[in-house]
N, C-alpha and C. Protein backbone atom coordinates (compact mmCIF):
# COMPACT_ATOMS: atom_id res chain seq x y z
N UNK A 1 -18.71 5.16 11.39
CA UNK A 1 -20.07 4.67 11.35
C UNK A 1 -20.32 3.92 12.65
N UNK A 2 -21.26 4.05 13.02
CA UNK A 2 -21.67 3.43 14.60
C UNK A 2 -22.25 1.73 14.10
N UNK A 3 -21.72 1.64 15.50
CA UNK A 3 -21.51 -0.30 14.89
C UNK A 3 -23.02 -0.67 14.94
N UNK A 4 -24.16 -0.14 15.25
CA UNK A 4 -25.54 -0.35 14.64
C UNK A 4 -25.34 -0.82 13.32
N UNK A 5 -24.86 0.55 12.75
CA UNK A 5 -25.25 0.59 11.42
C UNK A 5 -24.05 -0.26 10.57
N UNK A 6 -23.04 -1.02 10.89
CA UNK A 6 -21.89 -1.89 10.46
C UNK A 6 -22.80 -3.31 10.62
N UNK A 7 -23.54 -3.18 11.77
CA UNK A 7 -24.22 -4.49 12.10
C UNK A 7 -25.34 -4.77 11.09
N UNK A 8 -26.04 -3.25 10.95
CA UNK A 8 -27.12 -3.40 9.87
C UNK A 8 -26.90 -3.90 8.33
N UNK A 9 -25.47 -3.14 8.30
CA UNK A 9 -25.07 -3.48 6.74
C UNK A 9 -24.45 -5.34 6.56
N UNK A 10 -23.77 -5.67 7.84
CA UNK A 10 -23.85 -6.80 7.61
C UNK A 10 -24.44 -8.08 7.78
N UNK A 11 -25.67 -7.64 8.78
CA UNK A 11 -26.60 -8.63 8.61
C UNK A 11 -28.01 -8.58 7.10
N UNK A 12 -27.95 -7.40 6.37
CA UNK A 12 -28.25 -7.23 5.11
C UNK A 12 -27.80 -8.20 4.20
N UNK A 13 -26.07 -7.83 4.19
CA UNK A 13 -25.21 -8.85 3.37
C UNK A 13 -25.49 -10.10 3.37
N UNK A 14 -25.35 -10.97 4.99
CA UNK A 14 -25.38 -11.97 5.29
C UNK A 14 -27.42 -12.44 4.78
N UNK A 15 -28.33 -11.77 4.92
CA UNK A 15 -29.35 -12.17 4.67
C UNK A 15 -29.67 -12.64 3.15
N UNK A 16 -28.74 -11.51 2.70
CA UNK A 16 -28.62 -11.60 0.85
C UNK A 16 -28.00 -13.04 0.56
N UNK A 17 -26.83 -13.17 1.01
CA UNK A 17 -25.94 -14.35 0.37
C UNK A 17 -26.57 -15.34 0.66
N UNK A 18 -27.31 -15.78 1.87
CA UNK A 18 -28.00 -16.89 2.48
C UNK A 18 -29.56 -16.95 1.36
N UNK A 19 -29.73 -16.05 1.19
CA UNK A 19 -31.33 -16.35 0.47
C UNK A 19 -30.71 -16.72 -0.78
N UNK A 20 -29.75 -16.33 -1.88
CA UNK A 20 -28.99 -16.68 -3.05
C UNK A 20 -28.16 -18.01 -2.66
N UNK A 21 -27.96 -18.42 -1.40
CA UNK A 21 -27.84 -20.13 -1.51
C UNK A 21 -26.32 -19.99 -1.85
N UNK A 22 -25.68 -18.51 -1.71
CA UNK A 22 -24.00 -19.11 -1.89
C UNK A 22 -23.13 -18.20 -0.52
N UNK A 23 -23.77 -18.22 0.68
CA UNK A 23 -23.54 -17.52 1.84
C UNK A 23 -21.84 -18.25 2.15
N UNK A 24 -21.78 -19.28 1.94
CA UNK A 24 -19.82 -19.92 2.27
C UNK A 24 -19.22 -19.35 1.27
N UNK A 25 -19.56 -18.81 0.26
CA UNK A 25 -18.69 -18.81 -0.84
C UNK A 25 -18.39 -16.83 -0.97
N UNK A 26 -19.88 -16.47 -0.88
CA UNK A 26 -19.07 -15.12 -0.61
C UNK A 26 -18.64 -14.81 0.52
N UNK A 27 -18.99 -15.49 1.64
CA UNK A 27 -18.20 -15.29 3.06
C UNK A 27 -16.93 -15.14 2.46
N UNK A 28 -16.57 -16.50 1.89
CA UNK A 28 -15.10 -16.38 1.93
C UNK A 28 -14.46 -15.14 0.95
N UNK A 29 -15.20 -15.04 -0.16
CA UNK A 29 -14.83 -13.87 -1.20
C UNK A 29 -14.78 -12.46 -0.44
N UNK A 30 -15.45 -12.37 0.23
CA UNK A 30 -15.94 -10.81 1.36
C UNK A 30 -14.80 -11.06 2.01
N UNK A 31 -14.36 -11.70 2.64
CA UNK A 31 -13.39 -11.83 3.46
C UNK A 31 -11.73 -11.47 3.27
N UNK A 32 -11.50 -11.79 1.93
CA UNK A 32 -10.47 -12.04 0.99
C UNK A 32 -10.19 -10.57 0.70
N UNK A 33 -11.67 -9.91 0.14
CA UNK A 33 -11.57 -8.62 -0.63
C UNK A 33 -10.93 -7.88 0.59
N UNK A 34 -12.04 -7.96 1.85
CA UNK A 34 -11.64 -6.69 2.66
C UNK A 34 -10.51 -6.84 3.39
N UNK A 35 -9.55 -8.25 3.15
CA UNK A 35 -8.21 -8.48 3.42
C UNK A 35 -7.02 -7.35 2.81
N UNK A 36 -7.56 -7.88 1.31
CA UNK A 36 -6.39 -6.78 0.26
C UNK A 36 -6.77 -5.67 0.23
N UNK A 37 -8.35 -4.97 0.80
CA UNK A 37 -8.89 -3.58 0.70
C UNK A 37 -7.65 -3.06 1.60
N UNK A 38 -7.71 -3.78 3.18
CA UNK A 38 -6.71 -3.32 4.17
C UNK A 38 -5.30 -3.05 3.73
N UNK A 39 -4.83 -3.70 3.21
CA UNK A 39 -3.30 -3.81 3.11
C UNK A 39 -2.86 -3.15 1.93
N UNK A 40 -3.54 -2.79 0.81
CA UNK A 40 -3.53 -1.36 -0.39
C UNK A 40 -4.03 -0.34 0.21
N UNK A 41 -2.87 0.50 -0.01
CA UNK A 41 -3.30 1.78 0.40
C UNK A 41 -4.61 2.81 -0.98
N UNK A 42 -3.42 2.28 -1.94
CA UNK A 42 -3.87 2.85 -3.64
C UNK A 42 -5.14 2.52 -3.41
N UNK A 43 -5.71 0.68 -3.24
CA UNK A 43 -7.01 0.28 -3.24
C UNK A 43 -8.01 1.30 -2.17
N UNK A 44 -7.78 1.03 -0.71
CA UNK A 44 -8.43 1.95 -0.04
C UNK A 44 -8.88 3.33 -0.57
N UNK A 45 -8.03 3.81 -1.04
CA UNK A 45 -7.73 5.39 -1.08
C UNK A 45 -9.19 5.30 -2.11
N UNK A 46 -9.14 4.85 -3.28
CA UNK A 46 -9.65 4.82 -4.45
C UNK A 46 -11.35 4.70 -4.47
N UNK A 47 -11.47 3.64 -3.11
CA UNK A 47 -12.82 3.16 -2.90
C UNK A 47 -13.36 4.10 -1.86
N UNK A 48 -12.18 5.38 -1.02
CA UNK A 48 -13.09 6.08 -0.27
C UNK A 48 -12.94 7.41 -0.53
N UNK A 49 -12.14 7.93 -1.46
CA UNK A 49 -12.20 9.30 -2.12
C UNK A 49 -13.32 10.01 -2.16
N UNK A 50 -13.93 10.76 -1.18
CA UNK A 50 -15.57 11.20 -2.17
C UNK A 50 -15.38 11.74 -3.17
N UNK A 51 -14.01 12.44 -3.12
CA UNK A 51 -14.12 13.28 -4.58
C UNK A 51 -14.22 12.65 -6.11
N UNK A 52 -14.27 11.27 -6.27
CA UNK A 52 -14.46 9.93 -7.03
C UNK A 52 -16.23 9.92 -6.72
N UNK A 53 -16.53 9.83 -7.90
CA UNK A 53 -18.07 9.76 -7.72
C UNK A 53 -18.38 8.36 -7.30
N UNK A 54 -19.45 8.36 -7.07
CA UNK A 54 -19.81 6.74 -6.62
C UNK A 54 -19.89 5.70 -8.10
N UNK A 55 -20.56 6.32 -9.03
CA UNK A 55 -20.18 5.06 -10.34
C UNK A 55 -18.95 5.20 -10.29
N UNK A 56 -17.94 6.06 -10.33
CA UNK A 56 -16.17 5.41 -10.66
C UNK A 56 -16.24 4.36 -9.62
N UNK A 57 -16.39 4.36 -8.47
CA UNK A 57 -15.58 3.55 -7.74
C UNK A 57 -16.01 2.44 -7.58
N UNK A 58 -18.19 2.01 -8.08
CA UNK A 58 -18.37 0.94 -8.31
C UNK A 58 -18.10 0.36 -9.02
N UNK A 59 -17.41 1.07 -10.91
CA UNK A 59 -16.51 0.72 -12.03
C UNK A 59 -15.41 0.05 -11.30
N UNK A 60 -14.27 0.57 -10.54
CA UNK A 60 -13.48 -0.30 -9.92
C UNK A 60 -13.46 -1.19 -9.26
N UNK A 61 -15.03 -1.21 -8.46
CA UNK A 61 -14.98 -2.79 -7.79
C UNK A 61 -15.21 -3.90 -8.71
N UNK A 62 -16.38 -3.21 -9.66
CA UNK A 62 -16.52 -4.57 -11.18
C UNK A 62 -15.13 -4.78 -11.68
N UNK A 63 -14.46 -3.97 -11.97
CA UNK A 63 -13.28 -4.67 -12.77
C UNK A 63 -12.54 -5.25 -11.86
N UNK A 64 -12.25 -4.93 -10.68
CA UNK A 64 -11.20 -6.12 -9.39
C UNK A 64 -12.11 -7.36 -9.64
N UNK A 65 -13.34 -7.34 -9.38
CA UNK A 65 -14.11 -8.65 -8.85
C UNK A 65 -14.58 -9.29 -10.45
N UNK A 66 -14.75 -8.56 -11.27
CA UNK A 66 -15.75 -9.15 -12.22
C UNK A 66 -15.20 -10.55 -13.17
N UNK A 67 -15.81 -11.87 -12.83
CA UNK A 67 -15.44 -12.74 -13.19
C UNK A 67 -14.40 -13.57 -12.25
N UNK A 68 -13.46 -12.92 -11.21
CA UNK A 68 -13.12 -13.69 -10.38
C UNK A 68 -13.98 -13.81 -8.95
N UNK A 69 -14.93 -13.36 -8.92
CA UNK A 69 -15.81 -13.78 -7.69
C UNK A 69 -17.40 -13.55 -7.94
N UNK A 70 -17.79 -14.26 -7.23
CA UNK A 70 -19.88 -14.63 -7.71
C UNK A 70 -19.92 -12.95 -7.54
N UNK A 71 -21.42 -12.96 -8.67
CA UNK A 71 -21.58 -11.59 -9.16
C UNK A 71 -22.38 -10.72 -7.82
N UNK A 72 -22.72 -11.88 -6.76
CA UNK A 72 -23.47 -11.29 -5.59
C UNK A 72 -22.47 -10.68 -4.89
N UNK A 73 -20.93 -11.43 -4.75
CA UNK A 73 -19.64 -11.28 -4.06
C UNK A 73 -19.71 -9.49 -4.68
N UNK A 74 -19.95 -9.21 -5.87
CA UNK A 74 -19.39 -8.24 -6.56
C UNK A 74 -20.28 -7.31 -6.24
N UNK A 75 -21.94 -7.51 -6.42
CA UNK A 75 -22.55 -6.24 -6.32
C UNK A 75 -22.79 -5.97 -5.17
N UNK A 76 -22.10 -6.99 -3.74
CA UNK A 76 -22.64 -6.51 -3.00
C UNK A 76 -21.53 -5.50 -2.20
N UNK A 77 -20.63 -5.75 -2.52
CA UNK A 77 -19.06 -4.77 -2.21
C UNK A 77 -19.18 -3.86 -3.46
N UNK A 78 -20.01 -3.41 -4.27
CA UNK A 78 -19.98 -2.34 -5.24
C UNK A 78 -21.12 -1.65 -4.62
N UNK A 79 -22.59 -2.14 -3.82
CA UNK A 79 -23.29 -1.42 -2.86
C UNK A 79 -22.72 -0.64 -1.57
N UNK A 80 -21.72 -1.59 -0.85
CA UNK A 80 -21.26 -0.69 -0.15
C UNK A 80 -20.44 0.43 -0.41
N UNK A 81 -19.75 0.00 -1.56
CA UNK A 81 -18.59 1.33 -1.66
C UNK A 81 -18.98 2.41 -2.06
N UNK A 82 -20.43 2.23 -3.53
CA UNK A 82 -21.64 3.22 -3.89
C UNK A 82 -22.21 4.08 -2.63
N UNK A 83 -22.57 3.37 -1.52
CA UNK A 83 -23.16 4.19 -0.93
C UNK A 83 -22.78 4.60 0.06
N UNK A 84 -21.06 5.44 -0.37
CA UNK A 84 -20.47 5.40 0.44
C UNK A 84 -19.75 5.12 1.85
N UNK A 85 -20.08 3.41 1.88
CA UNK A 85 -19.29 3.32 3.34
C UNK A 85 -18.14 2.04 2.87
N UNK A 86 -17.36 2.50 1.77
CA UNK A 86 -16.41 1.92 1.83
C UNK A 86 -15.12 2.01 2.91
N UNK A 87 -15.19 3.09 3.95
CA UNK A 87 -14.16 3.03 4.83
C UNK A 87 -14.65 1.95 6.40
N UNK A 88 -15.66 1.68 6.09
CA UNK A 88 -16.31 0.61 6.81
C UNK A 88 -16.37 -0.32 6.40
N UNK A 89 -15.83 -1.41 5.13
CA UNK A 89 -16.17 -2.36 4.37
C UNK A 89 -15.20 -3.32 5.45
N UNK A 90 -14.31 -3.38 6.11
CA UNK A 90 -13.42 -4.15 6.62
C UNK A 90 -14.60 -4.60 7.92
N UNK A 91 -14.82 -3.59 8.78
CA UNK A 91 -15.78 -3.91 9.89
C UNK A 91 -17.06 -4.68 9.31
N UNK A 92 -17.74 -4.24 8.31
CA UNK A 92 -18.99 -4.95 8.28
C UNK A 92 -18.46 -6.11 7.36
N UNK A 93 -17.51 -6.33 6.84
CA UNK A 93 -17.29 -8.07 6.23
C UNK A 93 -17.16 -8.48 7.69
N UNK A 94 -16.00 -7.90 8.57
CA UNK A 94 -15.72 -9.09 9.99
C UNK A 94 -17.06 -9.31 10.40
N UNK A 95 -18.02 -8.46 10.34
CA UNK A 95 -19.45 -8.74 11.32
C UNK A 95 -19.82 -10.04 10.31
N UNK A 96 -20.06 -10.08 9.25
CA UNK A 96 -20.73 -10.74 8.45
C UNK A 96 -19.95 -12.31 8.33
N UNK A 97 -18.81 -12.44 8.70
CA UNK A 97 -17.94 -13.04 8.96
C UNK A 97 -18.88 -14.09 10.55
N UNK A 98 -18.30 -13.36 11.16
CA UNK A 98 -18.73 -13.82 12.61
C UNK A 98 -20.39 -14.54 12.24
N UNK A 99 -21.43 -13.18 11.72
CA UNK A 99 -22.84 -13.90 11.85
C UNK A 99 -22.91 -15.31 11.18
N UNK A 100 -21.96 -15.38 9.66
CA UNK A 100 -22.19 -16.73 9.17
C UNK A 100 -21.64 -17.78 10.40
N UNK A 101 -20.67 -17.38 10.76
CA UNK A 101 -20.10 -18.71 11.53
C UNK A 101 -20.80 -19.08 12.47
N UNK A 102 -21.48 -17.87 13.18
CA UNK A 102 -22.33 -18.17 14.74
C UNK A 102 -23.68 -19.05 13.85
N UNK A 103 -23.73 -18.86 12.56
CA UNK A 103 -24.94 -19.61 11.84
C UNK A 103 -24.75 -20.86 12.09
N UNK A 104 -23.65 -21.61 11.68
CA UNK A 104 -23.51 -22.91 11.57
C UNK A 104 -22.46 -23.27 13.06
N UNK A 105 -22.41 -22.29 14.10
CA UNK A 105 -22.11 -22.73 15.55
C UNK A 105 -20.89 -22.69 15.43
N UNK A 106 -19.93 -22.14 15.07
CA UNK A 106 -18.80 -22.10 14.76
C UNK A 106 -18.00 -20.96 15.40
N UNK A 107 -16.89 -20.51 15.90
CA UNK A 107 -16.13 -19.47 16.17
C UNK A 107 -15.14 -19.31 15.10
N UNK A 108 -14.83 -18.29 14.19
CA UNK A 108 -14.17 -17.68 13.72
C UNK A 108 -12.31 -17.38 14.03
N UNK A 109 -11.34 -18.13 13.47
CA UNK A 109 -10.07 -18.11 13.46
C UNK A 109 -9.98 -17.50 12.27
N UNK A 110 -8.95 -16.23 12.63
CA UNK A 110 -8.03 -15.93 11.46
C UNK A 110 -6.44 -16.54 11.60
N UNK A 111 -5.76 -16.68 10.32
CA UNK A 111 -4.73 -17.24 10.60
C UNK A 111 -4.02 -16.52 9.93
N UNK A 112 -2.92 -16.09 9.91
CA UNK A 112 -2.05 -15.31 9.39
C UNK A 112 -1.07 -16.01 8.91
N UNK A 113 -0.07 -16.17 7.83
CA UNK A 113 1.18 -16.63 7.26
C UNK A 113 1.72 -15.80 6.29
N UNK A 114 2.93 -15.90 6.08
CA UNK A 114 3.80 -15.55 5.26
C UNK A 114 3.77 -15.67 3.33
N UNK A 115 3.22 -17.36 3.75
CA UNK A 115 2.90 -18.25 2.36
C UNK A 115 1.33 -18.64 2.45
N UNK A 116 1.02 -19.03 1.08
CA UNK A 116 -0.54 -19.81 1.06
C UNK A 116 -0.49 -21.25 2.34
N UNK A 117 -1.02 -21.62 2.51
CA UNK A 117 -0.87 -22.86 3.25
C UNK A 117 -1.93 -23.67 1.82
N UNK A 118 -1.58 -24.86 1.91
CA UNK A 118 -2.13 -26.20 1.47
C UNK A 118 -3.68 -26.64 1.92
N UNK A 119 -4.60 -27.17 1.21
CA UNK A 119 -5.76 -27.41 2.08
C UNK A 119 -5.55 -28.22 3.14
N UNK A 120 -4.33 -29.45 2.75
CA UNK A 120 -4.33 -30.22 4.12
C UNK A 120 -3.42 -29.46 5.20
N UNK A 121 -2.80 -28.56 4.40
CA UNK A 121 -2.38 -27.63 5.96
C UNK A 121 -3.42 -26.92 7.06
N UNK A 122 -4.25 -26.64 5.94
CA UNK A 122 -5.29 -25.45 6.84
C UNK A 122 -5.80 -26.82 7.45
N UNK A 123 -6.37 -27.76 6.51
CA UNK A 123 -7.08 -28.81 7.85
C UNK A 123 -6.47 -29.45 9.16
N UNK A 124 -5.17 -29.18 8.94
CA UNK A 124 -4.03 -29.82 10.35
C UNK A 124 -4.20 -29.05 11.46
N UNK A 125 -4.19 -27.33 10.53
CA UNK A 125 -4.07 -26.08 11.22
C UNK A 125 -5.13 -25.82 12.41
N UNK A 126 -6.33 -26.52 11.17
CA UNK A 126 -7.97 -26.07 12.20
C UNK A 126 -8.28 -27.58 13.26
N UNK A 127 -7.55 -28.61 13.09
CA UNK A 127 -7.59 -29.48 14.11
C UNK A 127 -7.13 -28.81 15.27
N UNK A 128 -5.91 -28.72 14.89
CA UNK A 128 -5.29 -28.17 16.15
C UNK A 128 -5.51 -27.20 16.51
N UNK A 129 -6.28 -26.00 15.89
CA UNK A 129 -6.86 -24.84 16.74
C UNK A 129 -7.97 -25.48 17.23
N UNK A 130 -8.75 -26.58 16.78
CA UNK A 130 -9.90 -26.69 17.73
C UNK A 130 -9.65 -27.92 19.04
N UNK A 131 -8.52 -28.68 18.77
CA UNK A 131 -8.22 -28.88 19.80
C UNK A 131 -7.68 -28.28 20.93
N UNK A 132 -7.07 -27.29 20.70
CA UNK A 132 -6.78 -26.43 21.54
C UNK A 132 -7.41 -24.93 22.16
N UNK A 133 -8.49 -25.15 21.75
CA UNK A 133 -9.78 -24.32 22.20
C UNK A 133 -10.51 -24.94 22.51
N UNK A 134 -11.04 -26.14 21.97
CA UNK A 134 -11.64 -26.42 22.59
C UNK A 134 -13.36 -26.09 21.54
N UNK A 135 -13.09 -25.28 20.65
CA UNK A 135 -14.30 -24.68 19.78
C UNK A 135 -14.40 -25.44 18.68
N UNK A 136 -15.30 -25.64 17.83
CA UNK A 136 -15.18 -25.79 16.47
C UNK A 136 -15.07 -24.24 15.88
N UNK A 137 -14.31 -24.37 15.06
CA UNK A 137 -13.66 -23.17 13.97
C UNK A 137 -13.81 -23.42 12.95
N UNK A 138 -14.51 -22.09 12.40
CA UNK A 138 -14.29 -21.48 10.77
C UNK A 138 -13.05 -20.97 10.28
N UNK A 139 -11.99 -21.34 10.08
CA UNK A 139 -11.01 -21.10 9.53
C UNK A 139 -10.58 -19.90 8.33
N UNK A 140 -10.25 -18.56 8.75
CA UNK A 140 -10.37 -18.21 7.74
C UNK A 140 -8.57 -17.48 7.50
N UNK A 141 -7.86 -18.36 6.22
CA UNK A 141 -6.49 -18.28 5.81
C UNK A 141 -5.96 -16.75 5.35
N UNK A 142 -5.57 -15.83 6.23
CA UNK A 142 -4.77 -14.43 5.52
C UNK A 142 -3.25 -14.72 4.88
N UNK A 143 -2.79 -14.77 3.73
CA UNK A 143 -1.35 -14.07 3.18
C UNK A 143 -0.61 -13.03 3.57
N UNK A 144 0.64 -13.22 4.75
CA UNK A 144 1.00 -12.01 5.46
C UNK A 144 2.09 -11.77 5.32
N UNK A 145 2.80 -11.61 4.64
CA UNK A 145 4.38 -11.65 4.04
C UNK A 145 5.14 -11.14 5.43
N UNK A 146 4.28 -10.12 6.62
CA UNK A 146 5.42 -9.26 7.11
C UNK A 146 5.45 -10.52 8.51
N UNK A 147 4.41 -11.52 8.34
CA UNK A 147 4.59 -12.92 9.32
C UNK A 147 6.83 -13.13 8.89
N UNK A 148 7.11 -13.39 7.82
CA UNK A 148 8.24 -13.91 7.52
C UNK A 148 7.85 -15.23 7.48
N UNK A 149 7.54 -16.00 8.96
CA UNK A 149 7.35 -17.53 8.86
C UNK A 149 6.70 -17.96 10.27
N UNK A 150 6.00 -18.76 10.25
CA UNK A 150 5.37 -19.19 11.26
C UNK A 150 3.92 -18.85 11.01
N UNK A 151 3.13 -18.69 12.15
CA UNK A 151 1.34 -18.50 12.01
C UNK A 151 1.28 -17.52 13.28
N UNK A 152 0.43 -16.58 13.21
CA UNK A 152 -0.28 -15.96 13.95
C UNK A 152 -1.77 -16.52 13.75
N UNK A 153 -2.38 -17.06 14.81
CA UNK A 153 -3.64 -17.09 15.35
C UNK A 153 -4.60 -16.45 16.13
N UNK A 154 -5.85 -15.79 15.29
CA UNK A 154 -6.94 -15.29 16.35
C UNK A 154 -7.80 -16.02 16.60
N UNK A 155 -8.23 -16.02 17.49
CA UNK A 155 -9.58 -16.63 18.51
C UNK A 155 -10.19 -15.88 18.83
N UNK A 156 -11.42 -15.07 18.02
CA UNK A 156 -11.78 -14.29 19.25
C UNK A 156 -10.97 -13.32 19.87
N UNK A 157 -10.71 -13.12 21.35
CA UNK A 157 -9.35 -12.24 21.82
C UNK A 157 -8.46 -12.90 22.27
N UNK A 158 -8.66 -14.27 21.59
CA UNK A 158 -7.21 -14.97 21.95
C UNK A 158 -6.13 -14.90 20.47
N UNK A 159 -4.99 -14.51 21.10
CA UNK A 159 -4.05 -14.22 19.85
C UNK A 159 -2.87 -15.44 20.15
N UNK A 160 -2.39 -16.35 19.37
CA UNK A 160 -1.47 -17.83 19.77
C UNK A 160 -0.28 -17.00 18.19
N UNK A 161 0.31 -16.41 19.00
CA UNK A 161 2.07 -16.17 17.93
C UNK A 161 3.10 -16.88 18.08
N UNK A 162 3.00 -17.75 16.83
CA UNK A 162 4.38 -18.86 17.02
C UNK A 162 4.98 -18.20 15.64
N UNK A 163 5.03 -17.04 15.61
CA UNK A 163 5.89 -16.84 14.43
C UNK A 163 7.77 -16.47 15.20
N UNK A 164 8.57 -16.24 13.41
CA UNK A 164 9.89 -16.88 14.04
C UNK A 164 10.25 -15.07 14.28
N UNK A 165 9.44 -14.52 14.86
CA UNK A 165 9.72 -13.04 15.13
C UNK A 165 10.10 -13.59 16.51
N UNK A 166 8.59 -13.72 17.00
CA UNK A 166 8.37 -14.01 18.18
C UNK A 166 9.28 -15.25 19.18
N UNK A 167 9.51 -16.19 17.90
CA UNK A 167 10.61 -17.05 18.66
C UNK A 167 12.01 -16.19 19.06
N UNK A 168 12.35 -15.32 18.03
CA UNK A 168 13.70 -14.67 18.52
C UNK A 168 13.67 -13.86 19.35
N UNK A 169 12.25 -12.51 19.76
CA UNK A 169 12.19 -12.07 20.51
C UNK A 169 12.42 -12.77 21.78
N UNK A 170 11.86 -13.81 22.10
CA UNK A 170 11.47 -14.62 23.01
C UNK A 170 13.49 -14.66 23.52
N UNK A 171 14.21 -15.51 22.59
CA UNK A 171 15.57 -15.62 22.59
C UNK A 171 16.21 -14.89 23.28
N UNK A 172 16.03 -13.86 22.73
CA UNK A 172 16.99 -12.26 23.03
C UNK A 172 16.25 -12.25 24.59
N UNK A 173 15.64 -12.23 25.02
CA UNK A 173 14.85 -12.00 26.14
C UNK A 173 15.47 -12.70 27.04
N UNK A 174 15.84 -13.97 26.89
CA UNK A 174 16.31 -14.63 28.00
C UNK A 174 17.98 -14.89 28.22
N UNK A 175 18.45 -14.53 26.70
CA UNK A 175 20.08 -13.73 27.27
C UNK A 175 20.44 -12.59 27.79
């Protein structure tokens, strides 16, 4: 899909959640979904099959979402996958992502880990990414098991890897 139309679908989204008054909350739910959309293959597969009619696969987004995320979170990732551009759902959450944050002046960090982090972790986390950018940041926390340990940080196209991959690579490198 041409990023017009990724842009169109997610400044739609973003117009929806903002007029319903819960634009932080499905940010973060949108964000989450098209996290685990990425990393299931089964999930992907399921939501872009055409040969799956479009009610099956909006049936499967109600039952993932229904009751664990606002019902806007739900119908509005059961619109996209209906009308078929669930293999685009990852691109137009990041757009929708970015527009909320550029809303409230913010740049967008993803953070990557192994484990959940703590709220006062993420708040240590986003000090120090914004001290060290220099930006205020929207913080947004990924679960990355194949991290092992440490954080990967995005900025934008700045990428900060202090994971303990990267420390050993680093190791081996200089023996």
């Amino acid at each position: 899909m041409s990023d017009a139309r990724i842009q169109g679908y997610a400044r739609a989204l973003f117009e929806i959640a903002r007029a319903e008054g819960t634009l932080d909350e499905v940010e973060d739910e949108l964000f989450r979904f098209a996290r685990s959309y990425e990393s299931s293959d089964e999930l992907r597969n399921a939501l872009t099959d055409d040969q799956v009619p479009a009610e099956k696969r909006q049936a499967i987004v109600e039952d993932l979402l229904g009751g664990k995320a606002t019902s806007t979170t739900t119908q509005l990732v059961s619109m996209v996958v209906g009308s078929g551009r669930g293999r685009e759902l990852p691109a137009i959450v990041d757009q929708l992502v970015e527009r909320a944050a550029g809303s409230k002046f913010l740049t967008v960090a993803e953070v990557r880990t192994a484990v959940a982090l703590s709220d006062d972790q993420q708040a240590r986390l986003k000090a120090a990414l914004e001290n060290a950018s220099g930006m205020s940041i929207s913080l947004k926390a990924v679960v990355d098991p194949s991290v092992i340990g440490g954080v990967v940080a995005t900025i934008g196209d700045t990428v900060i890897d202090d994971t303990v991959r990267t420390r050993i690579d680093q190791l081996k490198s200089r023996l």
